[in-house]
Protein backbone atom coordinates (compact mmCIF):
# COMPACT_ATOMS: atom_id res chain seq x y z
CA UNK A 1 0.00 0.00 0.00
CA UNK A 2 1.24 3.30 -0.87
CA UNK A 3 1.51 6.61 1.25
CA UNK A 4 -0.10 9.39 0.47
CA UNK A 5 2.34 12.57 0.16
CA UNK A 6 1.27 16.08 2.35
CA UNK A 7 1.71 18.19 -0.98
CA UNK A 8 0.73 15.83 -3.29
CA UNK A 9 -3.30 15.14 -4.40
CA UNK A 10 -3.72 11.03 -4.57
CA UNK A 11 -5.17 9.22 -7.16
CA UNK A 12 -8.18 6.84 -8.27
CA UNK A 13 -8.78 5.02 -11.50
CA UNK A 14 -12.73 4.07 -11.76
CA UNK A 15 -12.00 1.02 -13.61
CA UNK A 16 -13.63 -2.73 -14.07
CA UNK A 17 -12.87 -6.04 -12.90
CA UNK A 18 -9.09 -7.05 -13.95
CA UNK A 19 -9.83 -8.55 -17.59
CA UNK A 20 -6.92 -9.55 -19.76
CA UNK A 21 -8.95 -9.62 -22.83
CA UNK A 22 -10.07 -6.52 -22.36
CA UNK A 23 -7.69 -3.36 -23.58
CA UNK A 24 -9.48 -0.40 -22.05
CA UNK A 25 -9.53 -2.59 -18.66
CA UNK A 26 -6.11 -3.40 -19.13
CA UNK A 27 -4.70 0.32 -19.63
CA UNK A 28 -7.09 1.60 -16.20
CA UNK A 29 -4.95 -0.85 -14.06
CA UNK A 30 -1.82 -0.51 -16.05
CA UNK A 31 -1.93 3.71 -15.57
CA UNK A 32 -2.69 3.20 -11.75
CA UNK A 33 0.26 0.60 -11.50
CA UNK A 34 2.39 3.31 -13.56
CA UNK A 35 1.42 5.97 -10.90
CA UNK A 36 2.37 4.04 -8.24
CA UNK A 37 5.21 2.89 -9.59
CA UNK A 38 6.31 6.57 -10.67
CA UNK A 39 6.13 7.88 -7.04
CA UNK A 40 2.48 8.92 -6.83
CA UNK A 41 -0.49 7.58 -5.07
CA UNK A 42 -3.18 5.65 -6.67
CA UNK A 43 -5.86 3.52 -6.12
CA UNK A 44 -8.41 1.86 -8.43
CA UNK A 45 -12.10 1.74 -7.45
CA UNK A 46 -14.80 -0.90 -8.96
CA UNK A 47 -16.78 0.88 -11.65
CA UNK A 48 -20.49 -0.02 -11.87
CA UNK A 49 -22.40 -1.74 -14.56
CA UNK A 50 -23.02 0.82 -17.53
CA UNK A 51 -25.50 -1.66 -18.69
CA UNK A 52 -28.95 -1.47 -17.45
CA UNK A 53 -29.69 -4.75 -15.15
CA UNK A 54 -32.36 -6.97 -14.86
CA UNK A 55 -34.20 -7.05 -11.18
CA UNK A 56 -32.87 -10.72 -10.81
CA UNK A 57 -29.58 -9.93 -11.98
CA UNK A 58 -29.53 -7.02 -9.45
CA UNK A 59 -30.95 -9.16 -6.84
CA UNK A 60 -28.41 -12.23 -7.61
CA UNK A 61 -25.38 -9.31 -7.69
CA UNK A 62 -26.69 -8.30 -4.07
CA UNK A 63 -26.52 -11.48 -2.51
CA UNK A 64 -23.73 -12.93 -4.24
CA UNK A 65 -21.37 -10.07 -5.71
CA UNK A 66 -18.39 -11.37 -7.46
CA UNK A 67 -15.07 -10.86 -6.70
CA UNK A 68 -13.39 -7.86 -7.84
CA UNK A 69 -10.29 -9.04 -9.65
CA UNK A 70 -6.63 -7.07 -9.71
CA UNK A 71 -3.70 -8.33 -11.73
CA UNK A 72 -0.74 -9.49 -8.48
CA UNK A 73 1.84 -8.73 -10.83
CA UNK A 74 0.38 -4.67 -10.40
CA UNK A 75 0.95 -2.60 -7.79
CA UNK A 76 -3.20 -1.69 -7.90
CA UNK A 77 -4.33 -1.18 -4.02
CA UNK A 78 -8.15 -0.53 -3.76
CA UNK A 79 -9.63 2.64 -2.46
CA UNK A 80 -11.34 2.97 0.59
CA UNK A 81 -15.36 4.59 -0.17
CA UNK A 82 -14.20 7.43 2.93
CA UNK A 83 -11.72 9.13 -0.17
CA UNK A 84 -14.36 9.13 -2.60
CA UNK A 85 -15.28 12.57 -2.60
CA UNK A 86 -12.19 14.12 -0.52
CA UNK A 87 -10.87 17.53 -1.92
CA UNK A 88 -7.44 15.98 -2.17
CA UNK A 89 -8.08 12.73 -4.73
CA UNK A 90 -8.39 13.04 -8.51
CA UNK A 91 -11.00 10.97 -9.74
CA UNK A 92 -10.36 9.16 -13.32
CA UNK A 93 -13.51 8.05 -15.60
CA UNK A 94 -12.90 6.06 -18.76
CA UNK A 95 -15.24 7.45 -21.26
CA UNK A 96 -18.06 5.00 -20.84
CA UNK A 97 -18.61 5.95 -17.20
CA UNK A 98 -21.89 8.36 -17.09
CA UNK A 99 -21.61 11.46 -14.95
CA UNK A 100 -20.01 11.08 -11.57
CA UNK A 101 -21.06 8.08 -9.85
CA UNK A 102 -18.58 8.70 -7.04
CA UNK A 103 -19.71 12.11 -6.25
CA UNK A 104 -15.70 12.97 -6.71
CA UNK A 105 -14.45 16.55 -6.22
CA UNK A 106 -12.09 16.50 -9.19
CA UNK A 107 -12.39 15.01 -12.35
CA UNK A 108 -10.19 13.77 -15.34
CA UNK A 109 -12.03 11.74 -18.37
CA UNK A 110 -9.65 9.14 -20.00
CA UNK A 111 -11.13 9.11 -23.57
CA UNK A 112 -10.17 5.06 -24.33
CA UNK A 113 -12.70 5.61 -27.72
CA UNK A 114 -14.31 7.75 -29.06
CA UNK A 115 -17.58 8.91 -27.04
CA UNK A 116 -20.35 7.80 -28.04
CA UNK A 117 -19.33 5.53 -30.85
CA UNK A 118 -20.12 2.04 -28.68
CA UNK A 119 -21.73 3.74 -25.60
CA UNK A 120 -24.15 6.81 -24.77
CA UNK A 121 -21.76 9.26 -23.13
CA UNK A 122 -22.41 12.41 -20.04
CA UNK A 123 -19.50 13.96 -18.77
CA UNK A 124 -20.29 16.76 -15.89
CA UNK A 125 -18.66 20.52 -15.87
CA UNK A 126 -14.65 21.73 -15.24
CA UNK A 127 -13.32 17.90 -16.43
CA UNK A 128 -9.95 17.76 -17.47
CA UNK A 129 -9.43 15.27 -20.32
CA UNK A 130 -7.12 13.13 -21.86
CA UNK A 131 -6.89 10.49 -25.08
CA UNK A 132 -5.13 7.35 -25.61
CA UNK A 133 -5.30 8.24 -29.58
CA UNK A 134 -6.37 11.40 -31.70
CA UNK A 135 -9.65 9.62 -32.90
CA UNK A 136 -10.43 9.22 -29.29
CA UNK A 137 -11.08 13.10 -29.07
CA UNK A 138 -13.68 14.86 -29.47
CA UNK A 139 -12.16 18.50 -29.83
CA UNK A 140 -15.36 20.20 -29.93
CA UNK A 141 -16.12 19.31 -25.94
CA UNK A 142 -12.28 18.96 -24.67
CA UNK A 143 -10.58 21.92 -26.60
CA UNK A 144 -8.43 19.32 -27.10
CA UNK A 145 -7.34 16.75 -25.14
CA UNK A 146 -3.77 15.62 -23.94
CA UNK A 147 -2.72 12.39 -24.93
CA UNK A 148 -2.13 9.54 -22.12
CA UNK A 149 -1.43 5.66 -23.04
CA UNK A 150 0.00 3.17 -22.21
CA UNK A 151 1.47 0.54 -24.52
CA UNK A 152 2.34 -2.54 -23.58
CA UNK A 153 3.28 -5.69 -25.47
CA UNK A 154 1.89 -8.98 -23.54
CA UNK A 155 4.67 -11.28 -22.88
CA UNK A 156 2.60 -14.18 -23.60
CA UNK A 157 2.73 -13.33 -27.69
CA UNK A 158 5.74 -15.03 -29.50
CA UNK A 159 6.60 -16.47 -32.88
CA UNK A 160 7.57 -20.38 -32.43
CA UNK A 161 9.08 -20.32 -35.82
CA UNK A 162 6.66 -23.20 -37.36
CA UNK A 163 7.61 -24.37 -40.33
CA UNK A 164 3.71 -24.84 -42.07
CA UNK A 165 0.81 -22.64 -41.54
CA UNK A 166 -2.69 -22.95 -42.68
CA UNK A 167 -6.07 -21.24 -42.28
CA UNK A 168 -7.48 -18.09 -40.76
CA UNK A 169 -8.34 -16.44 -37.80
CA UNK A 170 -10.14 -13.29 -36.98
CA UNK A 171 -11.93 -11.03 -34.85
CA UNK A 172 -15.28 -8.69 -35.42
CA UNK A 173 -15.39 -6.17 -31.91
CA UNK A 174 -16.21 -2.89 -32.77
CA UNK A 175 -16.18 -3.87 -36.90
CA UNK A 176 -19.66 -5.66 -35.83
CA UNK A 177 -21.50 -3.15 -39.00
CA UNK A 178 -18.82 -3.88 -41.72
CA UNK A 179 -19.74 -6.82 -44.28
CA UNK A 180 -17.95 -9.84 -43.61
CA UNK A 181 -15.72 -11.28 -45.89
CA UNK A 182 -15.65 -15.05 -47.26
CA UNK A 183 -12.44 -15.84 -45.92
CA UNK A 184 -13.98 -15.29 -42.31
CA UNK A 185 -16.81 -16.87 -43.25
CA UNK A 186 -14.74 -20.41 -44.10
CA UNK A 187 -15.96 -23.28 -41.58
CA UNK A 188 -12.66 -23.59 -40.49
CA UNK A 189 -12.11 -20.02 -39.97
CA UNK A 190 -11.26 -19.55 -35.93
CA UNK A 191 -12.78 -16.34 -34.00
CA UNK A 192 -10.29 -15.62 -30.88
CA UNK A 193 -13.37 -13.86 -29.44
CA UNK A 194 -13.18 -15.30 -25.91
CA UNK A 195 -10.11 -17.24 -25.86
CA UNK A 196 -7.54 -16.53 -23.44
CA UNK A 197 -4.03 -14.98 -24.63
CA UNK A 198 -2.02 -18.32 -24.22
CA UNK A 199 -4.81 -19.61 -26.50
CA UNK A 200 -4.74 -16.94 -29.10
CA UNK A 201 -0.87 -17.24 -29.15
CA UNK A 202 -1.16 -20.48 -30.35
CA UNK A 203 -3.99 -20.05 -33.11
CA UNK A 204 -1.44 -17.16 -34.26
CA UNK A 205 1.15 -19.28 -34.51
CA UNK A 206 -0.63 -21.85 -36.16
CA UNK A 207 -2.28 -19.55 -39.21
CA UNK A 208 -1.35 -18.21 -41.85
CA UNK A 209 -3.61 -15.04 -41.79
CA UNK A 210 -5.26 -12.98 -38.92
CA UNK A 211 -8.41 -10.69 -40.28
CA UNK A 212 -9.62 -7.96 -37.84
CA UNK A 213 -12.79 -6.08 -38.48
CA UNK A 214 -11.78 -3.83 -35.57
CA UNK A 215 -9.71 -1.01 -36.48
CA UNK A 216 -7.94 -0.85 -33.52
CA UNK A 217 -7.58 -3.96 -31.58
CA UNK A 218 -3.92 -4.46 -30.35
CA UNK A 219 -5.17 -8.26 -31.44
CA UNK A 220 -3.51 -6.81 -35.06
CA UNK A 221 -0.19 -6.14 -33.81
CA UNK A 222 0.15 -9.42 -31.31
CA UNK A 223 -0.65 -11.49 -34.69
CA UNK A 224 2.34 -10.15 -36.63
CA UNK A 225 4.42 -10.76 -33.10
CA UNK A 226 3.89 -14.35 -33.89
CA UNK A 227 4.72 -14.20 -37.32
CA UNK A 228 0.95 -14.73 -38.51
CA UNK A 229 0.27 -12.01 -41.44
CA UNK A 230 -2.33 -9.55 -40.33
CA UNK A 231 -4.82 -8.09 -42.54
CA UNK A 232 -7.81 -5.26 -41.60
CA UNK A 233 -10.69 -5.31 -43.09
CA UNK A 234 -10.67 -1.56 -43.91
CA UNK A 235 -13.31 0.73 -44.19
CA UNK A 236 -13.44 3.55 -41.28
CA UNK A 237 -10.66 5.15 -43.92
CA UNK A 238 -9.63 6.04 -47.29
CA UNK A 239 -7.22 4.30 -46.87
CA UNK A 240 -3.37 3.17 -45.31
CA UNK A 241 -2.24 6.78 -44.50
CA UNK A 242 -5.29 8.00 -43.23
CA UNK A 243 -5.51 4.67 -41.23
CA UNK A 244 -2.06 5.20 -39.60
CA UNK A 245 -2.65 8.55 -39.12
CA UNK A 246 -5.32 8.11 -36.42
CA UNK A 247 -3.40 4.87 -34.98
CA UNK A 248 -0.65 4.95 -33.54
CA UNK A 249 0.93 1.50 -34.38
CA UNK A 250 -0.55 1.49 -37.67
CA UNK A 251 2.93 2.36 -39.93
CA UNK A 252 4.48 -1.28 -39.89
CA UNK A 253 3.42 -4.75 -39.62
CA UNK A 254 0.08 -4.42 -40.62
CA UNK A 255 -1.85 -4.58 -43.91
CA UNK A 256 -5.13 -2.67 -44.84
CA UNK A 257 -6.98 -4.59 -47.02
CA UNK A 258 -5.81 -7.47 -49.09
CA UNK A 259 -3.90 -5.16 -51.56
CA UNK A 260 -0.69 -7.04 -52.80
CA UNK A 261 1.57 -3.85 -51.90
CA UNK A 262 -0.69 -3.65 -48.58
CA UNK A 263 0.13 -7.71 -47.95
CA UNK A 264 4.17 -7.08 -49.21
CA UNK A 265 4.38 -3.75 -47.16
CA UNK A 266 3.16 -5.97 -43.76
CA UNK A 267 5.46 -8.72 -44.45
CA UNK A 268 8.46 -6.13 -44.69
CA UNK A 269 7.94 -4.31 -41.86
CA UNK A 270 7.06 -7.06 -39.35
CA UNK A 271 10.89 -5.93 -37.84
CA UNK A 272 10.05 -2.52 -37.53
CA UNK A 273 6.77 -2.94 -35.86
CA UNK A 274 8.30 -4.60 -32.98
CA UNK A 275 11.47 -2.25 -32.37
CA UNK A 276 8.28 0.46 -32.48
CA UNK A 277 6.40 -1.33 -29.66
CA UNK A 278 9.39 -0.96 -27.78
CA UNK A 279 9.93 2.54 -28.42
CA UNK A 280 5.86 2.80 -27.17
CA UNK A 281 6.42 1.56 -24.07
CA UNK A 282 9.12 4.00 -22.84
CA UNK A 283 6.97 6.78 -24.52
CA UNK A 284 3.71 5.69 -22.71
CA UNK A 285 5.37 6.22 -19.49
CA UNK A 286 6.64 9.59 -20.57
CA UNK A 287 3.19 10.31 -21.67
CA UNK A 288 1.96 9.27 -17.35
CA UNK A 289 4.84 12.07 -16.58
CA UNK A 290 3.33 14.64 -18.18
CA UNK A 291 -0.30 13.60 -17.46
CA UNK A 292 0.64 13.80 -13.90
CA UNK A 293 2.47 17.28 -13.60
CA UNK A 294 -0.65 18.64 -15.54
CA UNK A 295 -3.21 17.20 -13.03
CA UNK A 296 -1.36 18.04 -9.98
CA UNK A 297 -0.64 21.81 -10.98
CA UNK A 298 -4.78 21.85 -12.75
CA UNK A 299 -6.32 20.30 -9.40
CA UNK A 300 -3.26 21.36 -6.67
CA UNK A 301 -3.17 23.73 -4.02
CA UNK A 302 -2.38 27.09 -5.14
């Protein structure tokens, strides 16, 4: 457990139960790890259901709640419901989160995606927000925002060198409206929907191609890790440029569309794409430094 400093204003990520298939859940405990482990002090707190609930379900939930899971390997204490609303904690809603549940004092809005494009969104007045990626932001209601993320390449992705692949996999998530394509659409074609990331590491290593309807699934980049080729199913863009130009990771490794230069240009770059995750990483954390000298002088003590 971490100490709270006199001068300093504390910290608490409103985030789900620890899911490692889940990349938005994954970056709220990551950044409160990352706080903690950059001097400051932060806590995470259980967010709430942001879809309505059944009376049995709420009734089953009351009598039985589940366990709130943390990742061990994080340094993620919980809060306690007494700092909730104190003067001297910054409160920090992911997008999806509606209002202020907490009844928190100070506010920061973590725009993971873009509001309103999966989920109804209602932020409150005076929040100070932040974006994991340009098309995150809405500039219109932030002015702006900062950017914040945190990359980080899961150890449990690596290319085992096989000497035959065969077959497809893919994933839909937040491409749910596009057409499908027949390759996807091939009995043997395998969705990773589900499947943990031991299990997905081997499906990469045993295809030949990974399709992903979802623009922006880090699912893209752990395929060409493992030496699978990775294809999008484009169209959110023009095309590659504008593509890369509102992802970050989109310049190597990656093709969009089936396009022989698109398929050659992946193969190529599957080098670069890696030495640029690790570049990420460093400039993630950077990204926490400035995120917290800009809370601490926004919300501080004069």
């Amino acid at each position: 457990m971490t100490t709270p400093q006199d001068d300093r204003l504390s910290y608490i990520v409103n985030a789900p139960s620890f899911d490692p298939n889940s990349g938005g859940t994954i970056f709220l405990h990551e950044l409160c790890h990352a706080l903690n482990s950059l001097g400051e002090t932060a806590y995470l707190w259980p967010m709430a259901p942001i879809f309505p609930q059944g009376l049995r379900t709420r009734i089953a939930t009351f009598l039985n709640p589940p366990k709130y899971q943390r990742d061990q390997t994080l340094n993620t204490p919980m809060a306690d419901k007494s700092m909730l609303s104190s003067d001297n904690v910054i409160m920090i809603y992911p997008e999806i989160v509606p209002g202020n549940p907490t009844g928190a004092r100070n506010i920061v809005r973590w725009l993971l995606y873009k509001p309103g494009d999966q989920h109804p969104y209602s932020f409150t007045d005076n929040e100070l927000f932040f974006r994991v990626f340009e098309k995150a932001d809405m500039p219109e209601l932030t002015g702006g925002a900062d950017d914040l993320f945190l990359w980080k390449v899961n150890r449990s992705y690596r290319n085992e060198n096989r000497a035959e692949r065969k077959g497809c996999s893919y994933i839909v998530r937040k491409g749910h409206k596009k057409n499908r394509i027949p390759e996807t659409e091939h009995p043997d074609a395998i969705d990773i929907e589900g499947m943990s990331h031991e299990e997905i590491n081997a499906v990469f290593n045993q295809c030949e191609v990974f399709y992903s309807y979802d623009e922006a699934t880090m699912y893209s980049q752990f395929a060409a890790i493992c030496g699978c080729l990775s294809v999008i199913v484009p169209g959110e863009h023009r095309d590659r440029a504008e593509w890369a130009r509102n992802h970050e990771l989109g310049e190597f490794g990656v093709a969009y569309g089936q396009d022989p230069g698109e398929i050659a240009h992946a193969k190529a770059t599957r080098d670069d794409l890696i030495a640029l995750l690790k570049r990420k990483e460093e400039a993630g954390l950077e990204t926490v430094r400035r995120f917290i000298e800009t809370t601490q002088a926004h919300f501080g003590k004069p």
